[in-house]
N, C-alpha and C. Protein backbone atom coordinates (compact mmCIF):
# COMPACT_ATOMS: atom_id res chain seq x y z
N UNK A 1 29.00 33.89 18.05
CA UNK A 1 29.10 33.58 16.63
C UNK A 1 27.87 32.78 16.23
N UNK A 2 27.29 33.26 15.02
CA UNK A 2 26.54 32.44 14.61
C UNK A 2 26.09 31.16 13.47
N UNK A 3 25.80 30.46 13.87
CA UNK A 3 25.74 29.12 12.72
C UNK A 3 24.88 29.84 11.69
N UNK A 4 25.63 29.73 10.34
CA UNK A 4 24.58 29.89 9.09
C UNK A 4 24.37 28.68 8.90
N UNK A 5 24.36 27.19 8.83
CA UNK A 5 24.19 26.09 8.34
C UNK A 5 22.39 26.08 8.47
N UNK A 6 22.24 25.38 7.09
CA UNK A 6 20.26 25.24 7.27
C UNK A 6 20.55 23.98 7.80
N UNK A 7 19.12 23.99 8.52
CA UNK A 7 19.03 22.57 8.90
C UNK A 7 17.74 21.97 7.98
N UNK A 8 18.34 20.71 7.81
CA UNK A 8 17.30 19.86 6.44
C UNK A 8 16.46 18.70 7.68
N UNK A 9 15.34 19.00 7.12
CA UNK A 9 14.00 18.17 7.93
C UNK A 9 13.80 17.22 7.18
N UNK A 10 13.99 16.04 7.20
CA UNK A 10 13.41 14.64 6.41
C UNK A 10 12.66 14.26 7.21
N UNK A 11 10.79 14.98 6.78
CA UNK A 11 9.95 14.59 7.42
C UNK A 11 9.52 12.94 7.15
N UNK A 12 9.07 11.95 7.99
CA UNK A 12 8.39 10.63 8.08
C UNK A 12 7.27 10.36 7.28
N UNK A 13 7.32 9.93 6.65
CA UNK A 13 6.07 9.30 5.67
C UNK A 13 4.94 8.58 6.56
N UNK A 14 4.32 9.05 6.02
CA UNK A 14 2.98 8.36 6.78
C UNK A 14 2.67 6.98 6.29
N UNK A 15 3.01 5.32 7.23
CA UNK A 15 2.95 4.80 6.46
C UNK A 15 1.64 4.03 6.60
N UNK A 16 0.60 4.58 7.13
CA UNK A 16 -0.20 4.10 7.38
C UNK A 16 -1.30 4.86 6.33
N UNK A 17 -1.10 5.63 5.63
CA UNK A 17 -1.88 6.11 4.90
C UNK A 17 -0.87 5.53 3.46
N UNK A 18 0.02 5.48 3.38
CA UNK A 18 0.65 4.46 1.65
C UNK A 18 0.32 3.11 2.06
N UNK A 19 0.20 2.56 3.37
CA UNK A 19 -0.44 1.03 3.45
C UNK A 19 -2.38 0.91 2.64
N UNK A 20 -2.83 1.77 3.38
CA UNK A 20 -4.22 1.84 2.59
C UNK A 20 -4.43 1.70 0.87
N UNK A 21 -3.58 3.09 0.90
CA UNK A 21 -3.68 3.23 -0.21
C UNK A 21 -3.13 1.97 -1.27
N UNK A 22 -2.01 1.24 -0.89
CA UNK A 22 -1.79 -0.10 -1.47
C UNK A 22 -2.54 -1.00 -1.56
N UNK A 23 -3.54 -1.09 -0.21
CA UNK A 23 -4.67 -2.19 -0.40
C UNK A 23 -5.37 -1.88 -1.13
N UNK A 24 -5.83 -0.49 -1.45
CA UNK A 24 -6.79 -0.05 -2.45
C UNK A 24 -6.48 -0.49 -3.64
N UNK A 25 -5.40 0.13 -4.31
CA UNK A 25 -4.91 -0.39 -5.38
C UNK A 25 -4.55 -1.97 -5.86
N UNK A 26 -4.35 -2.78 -5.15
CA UNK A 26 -4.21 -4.54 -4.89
C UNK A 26 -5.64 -5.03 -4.98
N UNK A 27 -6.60 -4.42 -4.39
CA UNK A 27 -8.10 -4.68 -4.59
C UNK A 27 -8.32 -4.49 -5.83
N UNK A 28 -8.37 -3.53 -6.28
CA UNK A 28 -8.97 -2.77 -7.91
C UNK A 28 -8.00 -4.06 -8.55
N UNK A 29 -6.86 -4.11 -8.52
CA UNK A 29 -6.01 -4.94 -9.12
C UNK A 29 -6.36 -6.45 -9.65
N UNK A 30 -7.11 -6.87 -8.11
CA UNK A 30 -7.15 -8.66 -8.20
C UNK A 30 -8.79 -8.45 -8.83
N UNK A 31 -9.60 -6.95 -8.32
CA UNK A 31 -11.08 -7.19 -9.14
C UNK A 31 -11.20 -7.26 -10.67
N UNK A 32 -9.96 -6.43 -11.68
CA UNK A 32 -9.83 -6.37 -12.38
C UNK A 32 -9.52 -7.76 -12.97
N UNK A 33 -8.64 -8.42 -12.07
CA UNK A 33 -8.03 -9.66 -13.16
C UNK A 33 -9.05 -10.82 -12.39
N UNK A 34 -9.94 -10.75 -11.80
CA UNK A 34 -10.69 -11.71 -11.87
C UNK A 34 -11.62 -11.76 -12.85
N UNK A 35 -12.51 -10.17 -13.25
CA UNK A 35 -13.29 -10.08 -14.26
C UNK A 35 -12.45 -10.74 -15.69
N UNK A 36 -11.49 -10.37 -16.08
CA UNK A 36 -10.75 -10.81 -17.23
C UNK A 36 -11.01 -11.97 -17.17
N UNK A 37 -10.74 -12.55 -16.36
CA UNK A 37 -10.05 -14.45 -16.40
C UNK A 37 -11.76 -14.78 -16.57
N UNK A 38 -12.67 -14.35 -15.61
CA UNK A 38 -14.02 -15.02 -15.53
C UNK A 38 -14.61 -14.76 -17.62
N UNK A 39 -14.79 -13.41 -17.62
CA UNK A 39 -14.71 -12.96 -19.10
C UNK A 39 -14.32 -13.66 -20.17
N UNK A 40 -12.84 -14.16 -20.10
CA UNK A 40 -11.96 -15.22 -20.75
C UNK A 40 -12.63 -16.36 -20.89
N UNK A 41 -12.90 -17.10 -19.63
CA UNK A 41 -13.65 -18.87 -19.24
C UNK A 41 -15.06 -18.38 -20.00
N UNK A 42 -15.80 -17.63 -20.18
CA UNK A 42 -16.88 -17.24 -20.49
C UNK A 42 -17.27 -17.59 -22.46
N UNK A 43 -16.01 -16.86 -22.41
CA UNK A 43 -16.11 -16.57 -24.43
C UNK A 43 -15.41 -17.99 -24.30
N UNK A 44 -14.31 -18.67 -24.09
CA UNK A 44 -14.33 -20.08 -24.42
C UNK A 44 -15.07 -20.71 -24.28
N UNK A 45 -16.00 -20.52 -22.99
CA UNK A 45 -17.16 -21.73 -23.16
C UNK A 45 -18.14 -21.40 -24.19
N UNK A 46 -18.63 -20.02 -24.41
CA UNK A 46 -19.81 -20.22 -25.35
C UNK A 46 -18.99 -20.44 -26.89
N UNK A 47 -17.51 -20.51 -27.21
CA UNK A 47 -17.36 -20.64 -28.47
C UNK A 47 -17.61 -21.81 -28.50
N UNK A 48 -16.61 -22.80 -27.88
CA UNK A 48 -17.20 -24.25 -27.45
C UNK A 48 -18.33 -24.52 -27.82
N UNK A 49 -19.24 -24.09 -26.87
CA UNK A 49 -20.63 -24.39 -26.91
C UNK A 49 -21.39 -24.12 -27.76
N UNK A 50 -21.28 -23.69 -29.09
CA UNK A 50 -21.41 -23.09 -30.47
C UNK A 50 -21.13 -24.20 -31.40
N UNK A 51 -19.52 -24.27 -31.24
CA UNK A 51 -18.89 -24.99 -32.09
C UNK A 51 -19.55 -26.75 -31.87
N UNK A 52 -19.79 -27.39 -30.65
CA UNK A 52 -20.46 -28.38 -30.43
C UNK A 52 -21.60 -28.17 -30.93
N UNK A 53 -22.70 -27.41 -30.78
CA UNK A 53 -24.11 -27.49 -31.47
C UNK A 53 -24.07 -27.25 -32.78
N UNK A 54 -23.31 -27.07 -33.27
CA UNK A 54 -23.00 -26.48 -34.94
C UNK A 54 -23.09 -28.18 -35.30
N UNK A 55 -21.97 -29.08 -34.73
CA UNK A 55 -21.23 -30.10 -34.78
C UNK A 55 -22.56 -30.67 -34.68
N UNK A 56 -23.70 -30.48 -33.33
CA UNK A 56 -24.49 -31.64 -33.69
C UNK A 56 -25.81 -31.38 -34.16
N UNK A 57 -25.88 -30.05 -34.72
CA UNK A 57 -26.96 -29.98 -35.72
C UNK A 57 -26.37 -30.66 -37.08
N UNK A 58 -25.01 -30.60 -37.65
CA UNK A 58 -24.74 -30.85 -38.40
C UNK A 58 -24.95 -32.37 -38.82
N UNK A 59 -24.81 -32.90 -38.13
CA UNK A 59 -25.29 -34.58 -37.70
C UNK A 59 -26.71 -35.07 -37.88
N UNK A 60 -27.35 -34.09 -37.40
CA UNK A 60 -28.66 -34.49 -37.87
C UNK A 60 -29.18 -34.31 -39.33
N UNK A 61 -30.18 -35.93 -39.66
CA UNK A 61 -30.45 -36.13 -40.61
C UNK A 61 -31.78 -35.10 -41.44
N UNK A 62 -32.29 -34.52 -40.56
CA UNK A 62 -32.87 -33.21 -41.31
C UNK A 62 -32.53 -32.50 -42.00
């Protein structure tokens, strides 16, 4: 007699190739939000640094 039943293969994930690929993506990730934040500290300081020389040209008696 013969078995009709299929047999189901739940092949193994490779997890050494979704580990990479996570570091990849975590890299791009933290390069991205360092440019932002540095970008960010950047335009506050030169508004700052605007808004103070505005402040002390304004001061002067010329």
């Amino acid at each position: 007699m013969r078995d009709e039943r299929r047999i189901i293969i739940n092949p193994e994930t490779d997890q050494k190739a979704e580990e990479g690929l996570a570091k990849v993506f975590g890299i791009v990730f933290w390069v991205v939000m360092i440019i932002g934040i540095v970008d960010h500290a950047l335009t506050v300081a030169w508004r700052w640094g605007l808004s103070w020389w505005d402040w002390l040209l304004a001061q002067s008696p010329f």
